[in-house]
C-alpha atoms as a PDB file:
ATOM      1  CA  UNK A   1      -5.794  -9.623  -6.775  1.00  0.00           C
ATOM      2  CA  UNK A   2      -7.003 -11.844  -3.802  1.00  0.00           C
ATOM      3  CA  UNK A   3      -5.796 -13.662  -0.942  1.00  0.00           C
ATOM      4  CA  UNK A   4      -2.868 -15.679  -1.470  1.00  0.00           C
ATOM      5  CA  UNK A   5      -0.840 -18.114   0.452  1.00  0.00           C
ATOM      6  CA  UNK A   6       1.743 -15.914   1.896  1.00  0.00           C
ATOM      7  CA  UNK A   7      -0.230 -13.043   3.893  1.00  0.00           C
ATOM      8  CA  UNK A   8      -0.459 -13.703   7.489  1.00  0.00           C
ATOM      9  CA  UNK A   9      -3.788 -11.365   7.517  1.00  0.00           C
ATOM     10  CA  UNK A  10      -7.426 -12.526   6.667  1.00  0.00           C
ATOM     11  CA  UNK A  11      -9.743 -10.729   4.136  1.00  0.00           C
ATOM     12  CA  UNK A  12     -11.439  -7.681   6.075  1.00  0.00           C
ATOM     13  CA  UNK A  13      -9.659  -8.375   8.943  1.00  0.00           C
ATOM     14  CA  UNK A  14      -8.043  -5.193  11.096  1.00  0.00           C
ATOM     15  CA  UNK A  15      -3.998  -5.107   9.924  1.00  0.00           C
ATOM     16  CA  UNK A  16      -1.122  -4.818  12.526  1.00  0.00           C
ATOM     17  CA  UNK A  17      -0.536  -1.295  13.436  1.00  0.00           C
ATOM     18  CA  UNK A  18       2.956   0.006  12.704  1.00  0.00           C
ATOM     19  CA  UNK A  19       5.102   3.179  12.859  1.00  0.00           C
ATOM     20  CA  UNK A  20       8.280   3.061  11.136  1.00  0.00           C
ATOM     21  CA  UNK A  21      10.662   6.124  10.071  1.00  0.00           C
ATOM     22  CA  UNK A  22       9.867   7.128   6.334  1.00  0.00           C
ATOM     23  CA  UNK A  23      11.317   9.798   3.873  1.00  0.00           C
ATOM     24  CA  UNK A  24      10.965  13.265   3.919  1.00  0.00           C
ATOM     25  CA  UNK A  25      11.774  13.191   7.978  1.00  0.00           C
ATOM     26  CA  UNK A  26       7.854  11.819   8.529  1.00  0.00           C
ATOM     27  CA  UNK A  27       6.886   8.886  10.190  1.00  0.00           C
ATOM     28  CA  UNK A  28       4.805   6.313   8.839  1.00  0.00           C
ATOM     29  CA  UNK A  29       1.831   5.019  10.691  1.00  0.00           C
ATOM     30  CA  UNK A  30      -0.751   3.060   9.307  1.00  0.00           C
ATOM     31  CA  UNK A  31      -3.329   4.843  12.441  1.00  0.00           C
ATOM     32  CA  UNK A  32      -2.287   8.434  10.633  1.00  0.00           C
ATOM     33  CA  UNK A  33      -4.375   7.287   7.794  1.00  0.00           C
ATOM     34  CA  UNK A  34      -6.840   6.340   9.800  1.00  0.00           C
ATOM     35  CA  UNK A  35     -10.486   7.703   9.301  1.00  0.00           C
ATOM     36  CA  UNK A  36      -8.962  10.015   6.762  1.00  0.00           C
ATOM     37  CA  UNK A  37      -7.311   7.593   3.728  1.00  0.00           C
ATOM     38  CA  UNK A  38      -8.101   4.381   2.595  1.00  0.00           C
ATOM     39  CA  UNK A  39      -4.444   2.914   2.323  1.00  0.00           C
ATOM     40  CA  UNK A  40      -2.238   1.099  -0.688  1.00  0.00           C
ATOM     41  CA  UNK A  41       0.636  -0.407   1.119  1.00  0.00           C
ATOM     42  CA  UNK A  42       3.460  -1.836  -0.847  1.00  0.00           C
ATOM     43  CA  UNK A  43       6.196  -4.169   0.276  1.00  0.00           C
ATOM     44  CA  UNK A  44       9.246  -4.034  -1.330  1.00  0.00           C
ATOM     45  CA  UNK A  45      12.212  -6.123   0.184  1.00  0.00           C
ATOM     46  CA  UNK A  46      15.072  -4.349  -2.017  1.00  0.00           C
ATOM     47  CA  UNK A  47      14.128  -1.587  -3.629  1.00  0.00           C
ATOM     48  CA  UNK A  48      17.426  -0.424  -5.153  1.00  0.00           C
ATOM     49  CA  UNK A  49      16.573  -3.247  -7.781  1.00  0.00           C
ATOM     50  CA  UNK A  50      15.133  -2.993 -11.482  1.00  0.00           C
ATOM     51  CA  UNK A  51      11.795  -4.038 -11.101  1.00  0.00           C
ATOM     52  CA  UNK A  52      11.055  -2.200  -7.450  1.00  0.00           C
ATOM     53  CA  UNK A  53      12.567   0.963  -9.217  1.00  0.00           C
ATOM     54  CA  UNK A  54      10.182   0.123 -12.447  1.00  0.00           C
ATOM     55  CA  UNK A  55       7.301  -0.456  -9.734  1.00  0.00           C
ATOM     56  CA  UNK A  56       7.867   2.946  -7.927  1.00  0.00           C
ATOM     57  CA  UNK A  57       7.938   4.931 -11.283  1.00  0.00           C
ATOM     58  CA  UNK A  58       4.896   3.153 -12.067  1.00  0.00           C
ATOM     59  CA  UNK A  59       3.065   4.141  -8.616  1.00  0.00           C
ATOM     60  CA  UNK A  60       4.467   7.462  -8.840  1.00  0.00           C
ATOM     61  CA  UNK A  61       2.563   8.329 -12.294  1.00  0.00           C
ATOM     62  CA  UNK A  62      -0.444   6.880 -11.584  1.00  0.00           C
ATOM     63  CA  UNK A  63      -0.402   8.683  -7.847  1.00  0.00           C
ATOM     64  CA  UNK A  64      -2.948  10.952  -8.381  1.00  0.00           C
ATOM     65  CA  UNK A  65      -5.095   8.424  -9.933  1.00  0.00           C
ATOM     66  CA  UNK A  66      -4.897   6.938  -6.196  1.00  0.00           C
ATOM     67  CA  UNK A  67      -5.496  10.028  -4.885  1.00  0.00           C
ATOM     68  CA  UNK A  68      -8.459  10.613  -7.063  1.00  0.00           C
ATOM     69  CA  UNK A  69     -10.072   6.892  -5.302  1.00  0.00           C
ATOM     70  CA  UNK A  70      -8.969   8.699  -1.255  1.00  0.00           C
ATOM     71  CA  UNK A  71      -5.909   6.330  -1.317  1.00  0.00           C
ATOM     72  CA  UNK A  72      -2.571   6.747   0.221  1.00  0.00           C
ATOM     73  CA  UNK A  73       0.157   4.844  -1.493  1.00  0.00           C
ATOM     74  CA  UNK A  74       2.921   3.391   1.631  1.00  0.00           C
ATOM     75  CA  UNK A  75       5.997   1.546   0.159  1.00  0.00           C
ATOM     76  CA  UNK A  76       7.554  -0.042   2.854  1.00  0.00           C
ATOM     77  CA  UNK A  77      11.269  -1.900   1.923  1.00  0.00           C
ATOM     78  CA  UNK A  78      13.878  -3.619   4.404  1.00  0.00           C
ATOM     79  CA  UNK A  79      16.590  -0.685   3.010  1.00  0.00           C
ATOM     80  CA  UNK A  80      17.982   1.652   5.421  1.00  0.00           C
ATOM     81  CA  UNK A  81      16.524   5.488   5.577  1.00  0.00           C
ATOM     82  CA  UNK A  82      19.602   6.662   4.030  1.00  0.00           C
ATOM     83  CA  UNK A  83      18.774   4.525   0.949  1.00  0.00           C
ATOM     84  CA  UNK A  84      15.307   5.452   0.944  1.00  0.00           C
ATOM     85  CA  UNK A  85      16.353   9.086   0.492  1.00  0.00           C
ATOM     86  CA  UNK A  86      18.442   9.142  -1.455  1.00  0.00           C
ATOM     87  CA  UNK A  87      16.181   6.823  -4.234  1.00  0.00           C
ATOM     88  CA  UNK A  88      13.007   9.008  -3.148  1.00  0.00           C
ATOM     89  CA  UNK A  89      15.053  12.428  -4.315  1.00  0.00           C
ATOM     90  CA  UNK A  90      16.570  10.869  -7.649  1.00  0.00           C
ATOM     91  CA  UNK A  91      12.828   9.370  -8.368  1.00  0.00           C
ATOM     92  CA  UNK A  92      10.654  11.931  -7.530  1.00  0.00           C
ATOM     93  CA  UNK A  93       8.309   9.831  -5.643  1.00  0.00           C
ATOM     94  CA  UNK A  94       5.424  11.695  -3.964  1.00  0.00           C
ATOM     95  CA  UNK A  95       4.581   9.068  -1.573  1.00  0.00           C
ATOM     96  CA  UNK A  96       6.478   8.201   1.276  1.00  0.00           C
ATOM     97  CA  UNK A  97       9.233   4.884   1.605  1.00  0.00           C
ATOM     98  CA  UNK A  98       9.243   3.432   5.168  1.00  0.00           C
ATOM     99  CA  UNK A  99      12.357   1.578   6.306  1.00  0.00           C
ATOM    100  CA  UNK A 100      11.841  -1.697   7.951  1.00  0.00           C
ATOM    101  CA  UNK A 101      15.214  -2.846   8.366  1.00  0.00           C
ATOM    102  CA  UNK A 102      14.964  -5.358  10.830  1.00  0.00           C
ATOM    103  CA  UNK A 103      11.867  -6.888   9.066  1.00  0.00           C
ATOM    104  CA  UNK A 104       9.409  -7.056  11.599  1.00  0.00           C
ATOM    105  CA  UNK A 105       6.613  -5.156  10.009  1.00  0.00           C
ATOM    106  CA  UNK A 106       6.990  -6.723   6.916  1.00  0.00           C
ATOM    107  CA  UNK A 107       6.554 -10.334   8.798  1.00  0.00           C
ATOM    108  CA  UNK A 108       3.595  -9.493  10.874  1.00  0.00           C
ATOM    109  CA  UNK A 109       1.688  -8.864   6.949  1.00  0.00           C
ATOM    110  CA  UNK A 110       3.294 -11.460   4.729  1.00  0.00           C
ATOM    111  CA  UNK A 111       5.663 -14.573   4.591  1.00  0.00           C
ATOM    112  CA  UNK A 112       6.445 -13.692   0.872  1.00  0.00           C
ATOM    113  CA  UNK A 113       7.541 -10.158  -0.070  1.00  0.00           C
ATOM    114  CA  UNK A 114       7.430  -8.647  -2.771  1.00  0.00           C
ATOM    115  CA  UNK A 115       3.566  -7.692  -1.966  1.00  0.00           C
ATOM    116  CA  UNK A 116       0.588  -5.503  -1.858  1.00  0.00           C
ATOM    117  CA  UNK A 117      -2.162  -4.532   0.595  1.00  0.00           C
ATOM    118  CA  UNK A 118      -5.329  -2.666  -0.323  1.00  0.00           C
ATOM    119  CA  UNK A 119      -6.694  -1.414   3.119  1.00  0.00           C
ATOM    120  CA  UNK A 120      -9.397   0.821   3.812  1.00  0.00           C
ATOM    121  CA  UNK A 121      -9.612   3.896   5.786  1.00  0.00           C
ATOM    122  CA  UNK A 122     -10.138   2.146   9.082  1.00  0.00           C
ATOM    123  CA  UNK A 123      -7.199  -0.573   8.356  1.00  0.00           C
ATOM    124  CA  UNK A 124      -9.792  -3.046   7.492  1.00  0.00           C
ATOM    125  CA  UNK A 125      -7.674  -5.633   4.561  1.00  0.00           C
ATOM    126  CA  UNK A 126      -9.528  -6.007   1.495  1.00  0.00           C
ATOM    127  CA  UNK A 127      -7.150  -6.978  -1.181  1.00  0.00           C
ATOM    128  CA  UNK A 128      -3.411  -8.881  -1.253  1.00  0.00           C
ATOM    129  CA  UNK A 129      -1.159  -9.885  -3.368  1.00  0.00           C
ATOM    130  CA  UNK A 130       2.327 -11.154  -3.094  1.00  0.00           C
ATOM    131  CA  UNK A 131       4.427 -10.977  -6.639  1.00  0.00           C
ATOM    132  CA  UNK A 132       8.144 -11.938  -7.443  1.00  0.00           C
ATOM    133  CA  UNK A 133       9.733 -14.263  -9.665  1.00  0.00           C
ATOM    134  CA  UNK A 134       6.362 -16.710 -10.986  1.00  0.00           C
ATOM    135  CA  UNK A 135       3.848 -13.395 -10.292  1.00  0.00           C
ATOM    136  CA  UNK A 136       3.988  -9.998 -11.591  1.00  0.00           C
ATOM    137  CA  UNK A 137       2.910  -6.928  -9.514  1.00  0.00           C
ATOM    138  CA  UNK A 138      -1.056  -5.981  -9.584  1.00  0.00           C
ATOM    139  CA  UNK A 139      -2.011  -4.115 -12.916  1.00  0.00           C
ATOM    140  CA  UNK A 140      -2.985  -0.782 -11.634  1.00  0.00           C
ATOM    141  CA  UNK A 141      -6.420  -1.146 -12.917  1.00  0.00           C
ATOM    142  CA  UNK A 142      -6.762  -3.979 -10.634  1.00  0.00           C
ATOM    143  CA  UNK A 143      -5.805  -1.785  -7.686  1.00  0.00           C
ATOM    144  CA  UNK A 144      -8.516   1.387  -8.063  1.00  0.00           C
ATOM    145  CA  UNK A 145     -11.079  -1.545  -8.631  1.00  0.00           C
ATOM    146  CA  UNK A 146     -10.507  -2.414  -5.378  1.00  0.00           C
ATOM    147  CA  UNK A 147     -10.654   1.047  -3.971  1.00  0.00           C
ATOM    148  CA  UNK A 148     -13.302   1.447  -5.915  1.00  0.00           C
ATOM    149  CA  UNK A 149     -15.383  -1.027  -4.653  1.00  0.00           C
ATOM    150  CA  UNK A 150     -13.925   0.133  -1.022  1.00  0.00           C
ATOM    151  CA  UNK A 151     -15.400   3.819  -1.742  1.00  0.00           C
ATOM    152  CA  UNK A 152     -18.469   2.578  -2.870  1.00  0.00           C
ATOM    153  CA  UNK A 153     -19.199   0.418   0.488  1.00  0.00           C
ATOM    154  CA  UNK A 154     -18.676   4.070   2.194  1.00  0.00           C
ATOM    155  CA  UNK A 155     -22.247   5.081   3.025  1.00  0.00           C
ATOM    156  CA  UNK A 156     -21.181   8.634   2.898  1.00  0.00           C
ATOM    157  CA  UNK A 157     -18.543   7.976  -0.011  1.00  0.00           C
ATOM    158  CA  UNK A 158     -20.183   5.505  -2.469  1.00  0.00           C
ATOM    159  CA  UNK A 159     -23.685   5.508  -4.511  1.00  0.00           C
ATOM    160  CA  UNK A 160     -26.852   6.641  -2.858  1.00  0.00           C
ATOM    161  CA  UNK A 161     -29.470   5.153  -1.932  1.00  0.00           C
ATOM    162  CA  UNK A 162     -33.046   6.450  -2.060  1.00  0.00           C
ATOM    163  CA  UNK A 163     -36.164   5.479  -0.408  1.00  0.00           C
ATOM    164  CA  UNK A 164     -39.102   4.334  -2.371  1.00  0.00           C
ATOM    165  CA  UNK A 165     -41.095   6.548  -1.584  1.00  0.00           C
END
């Protein structure tokens, strides 16, 4: 999982800050994970279809796995709130679904959604992907690797390092 053609964001650049209204009655932000959760962000354009739903249930039972690497998992579709609730409920998810209907959000991060974002907990981008017809959504493995790797460049997170002597 690397850069690929569609994202409109370098490698460990800072990502555009959004706030959109999510499920459950929150808001999400990507500044109220700031300092506090390094950040899994998933863009789903229709989520009411087989392989989003099949995505989501496969988020959903690896969440604490996420949770175990300080991640927050953030699907964000182009479906209505409404939508979002009602699929959230019937699912079970545990993570929030942020409604982007007009698309905006989605378009400041990527040209080509479906897609992923691996940020860390200052909103710094370390991992993309987009997926869809000719690409298949990032193995999970692939995504704790890179919040692995995130945790571990954490000075107070990662492996220490002693003096010599």
């Amino acid at each position: 999982m690397k850069s690929t053609a569609g994202a409109k964001i370098k490698d460990h650049a800072l990502v555009p800050q959004f706030d959109l209204p999510a499920t459950g009655g929150r808001r999400a932000m990507t500044w109220g994970y700031k300092g506090l959760r390094n950040l899994v962000i998933v863009f789903l354009p229709d989520i009411r279809n087989s392989e989003s739903r099949r995505i989501l249930q496969d988020l959903a039972k690896r969440y604490s796995e996420y949770r175990d690497h300080n991640a927050e998992i953030l699907v964000v579709s182009k479906d209505n709130i409404e939508t979002l609730e009602s699929l959230s409920k019937e699912l079970g998810l545990p993570f929030p679904l942020a409604s982007d209907v007009d698309g905006s959000v989605t378009e400041s991060y990527t040209e080509l959604a479906p897609a992923t974002f691996v940020l860390d907990r200052y909103g710094e981008l370390y991992a993309h992907s987009e997926f869809g017809i000719d690409r298949e959504f990032p193995d999970y493995q692939q995504i704790l690797d890179w919040l692995h790797l995130i945790e571990l460049q954490c000075p107070e997170c990662g492996i220490p390092t002693w003096g010599s002597g």
